[in-house]
C-alpha atoms as a PDB file:
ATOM      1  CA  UNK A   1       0.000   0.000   0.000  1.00  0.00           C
ATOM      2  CA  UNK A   2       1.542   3.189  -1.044  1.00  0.00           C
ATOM      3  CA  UNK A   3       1.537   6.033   1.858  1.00  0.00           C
ATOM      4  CA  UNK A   4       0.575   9.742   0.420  1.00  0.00           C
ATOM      5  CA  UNK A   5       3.653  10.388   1.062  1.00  0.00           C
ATOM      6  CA  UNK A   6       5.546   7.803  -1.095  1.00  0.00           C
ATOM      7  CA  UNK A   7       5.161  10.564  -4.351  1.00  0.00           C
ATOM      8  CA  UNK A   8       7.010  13.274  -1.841  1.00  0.00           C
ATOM      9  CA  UNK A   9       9.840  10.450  -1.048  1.00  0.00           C
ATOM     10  CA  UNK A  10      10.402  10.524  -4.401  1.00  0.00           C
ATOM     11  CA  UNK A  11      10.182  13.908  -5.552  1.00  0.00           C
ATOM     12  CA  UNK A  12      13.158  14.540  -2.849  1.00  0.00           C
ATOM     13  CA  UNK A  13      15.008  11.683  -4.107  1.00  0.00           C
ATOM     14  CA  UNK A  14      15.184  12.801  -7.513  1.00  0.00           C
ATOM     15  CA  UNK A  15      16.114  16.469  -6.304  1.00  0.00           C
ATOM     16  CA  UNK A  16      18.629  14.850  -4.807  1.00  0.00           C
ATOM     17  CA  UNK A  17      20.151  12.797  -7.639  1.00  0.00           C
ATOM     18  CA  UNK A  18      20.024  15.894  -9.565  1.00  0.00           C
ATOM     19  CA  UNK A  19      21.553  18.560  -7.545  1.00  0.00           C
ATOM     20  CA  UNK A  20      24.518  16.118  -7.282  1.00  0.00           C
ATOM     21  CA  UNK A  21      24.799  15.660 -11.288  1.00  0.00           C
ATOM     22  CA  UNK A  22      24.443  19.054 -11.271  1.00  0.00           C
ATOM     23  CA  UNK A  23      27.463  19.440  -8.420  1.00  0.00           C
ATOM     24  CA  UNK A  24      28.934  16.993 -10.460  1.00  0.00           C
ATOM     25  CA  UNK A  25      29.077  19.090 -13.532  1.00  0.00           C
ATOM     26  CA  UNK A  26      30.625  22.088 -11.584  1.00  0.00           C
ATOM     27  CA  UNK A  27      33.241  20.267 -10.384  1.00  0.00           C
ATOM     28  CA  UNK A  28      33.659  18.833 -13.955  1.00  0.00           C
ATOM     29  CA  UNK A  29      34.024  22.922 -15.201  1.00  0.00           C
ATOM     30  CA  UNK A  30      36.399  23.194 -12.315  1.00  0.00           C
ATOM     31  CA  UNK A  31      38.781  19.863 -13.202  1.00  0.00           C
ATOM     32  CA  UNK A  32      38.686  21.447 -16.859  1.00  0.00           C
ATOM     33  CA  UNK A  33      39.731  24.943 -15.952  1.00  0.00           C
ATOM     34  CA  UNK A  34      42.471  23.513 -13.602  1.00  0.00           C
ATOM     35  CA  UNK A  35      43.740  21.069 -15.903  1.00  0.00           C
ATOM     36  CA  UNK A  36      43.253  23.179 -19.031  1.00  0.00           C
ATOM     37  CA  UNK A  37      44.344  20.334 -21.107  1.00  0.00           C
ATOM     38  CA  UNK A  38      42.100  20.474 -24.388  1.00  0.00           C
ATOM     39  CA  UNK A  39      40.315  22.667 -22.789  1.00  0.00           C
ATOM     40  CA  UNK A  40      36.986  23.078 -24.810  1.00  0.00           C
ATOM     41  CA  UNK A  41      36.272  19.118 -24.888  1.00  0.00           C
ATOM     42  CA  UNK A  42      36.053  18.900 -21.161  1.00  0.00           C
ATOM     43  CA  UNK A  43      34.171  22.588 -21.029  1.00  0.00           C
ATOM     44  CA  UNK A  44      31.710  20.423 -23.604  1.00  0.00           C
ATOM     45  CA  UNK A  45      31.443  17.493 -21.169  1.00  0.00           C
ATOM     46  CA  UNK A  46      30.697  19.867 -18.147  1.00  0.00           C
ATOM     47  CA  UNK A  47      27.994  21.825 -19.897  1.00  0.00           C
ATOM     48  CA  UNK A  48      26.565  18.332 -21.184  1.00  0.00           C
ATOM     49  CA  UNK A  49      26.025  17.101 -17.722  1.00  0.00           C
ATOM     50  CA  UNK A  50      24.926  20.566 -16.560  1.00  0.00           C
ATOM     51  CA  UNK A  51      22.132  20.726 -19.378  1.00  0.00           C
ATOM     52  CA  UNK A  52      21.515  16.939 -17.755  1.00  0.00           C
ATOM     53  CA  UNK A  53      20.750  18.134 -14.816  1.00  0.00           C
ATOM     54  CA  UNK A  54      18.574  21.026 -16.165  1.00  0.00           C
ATOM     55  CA  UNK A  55      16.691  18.353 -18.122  1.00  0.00           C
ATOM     56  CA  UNK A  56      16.571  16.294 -14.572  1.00  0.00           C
ATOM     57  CA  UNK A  57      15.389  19.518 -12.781  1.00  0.00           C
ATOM     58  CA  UNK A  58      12.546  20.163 -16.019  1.00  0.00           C
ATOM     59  CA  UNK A  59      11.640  16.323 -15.506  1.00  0.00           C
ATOM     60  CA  UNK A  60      11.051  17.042 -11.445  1.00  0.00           C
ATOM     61  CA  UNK A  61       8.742  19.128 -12.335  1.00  0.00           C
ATOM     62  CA  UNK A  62       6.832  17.444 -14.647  1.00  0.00           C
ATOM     63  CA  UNK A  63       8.290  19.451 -17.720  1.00  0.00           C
ATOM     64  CA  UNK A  64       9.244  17.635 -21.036  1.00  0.00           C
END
């Protein structure tokens, strides 16, 4: 038997998951900047898992 409460569980649960991708994704912007070693492939990587995690935020909230 699901509780009310179950959807809420969730909802945090997936806020979680995606404020760490999007953590993630900063401290992949931060790696590239430090290591600066080809550069603009690893600035491409970090703003791919950012825009993740904007797509993960969007999908939260019931946007497609």
């Amino acid at each position: 038997m699901n509780s009310p409460f179950d959807w809420m569980i969730d909802l945090q649960k997936q806020m979680i998951e995606t404020q760490r991708q999007q953590m993630q994704a900063g401290q992949k912007m931060i790696d590239a900047w430090q290591k600066s070693v080809d550069g603009a492939s690893a600035l491409r990587d970090a703003a791919a898992a950012q825009q993740k995690a904007v797509k993960g935020w969007l999908s939260i909230w019931g946007v497609r």
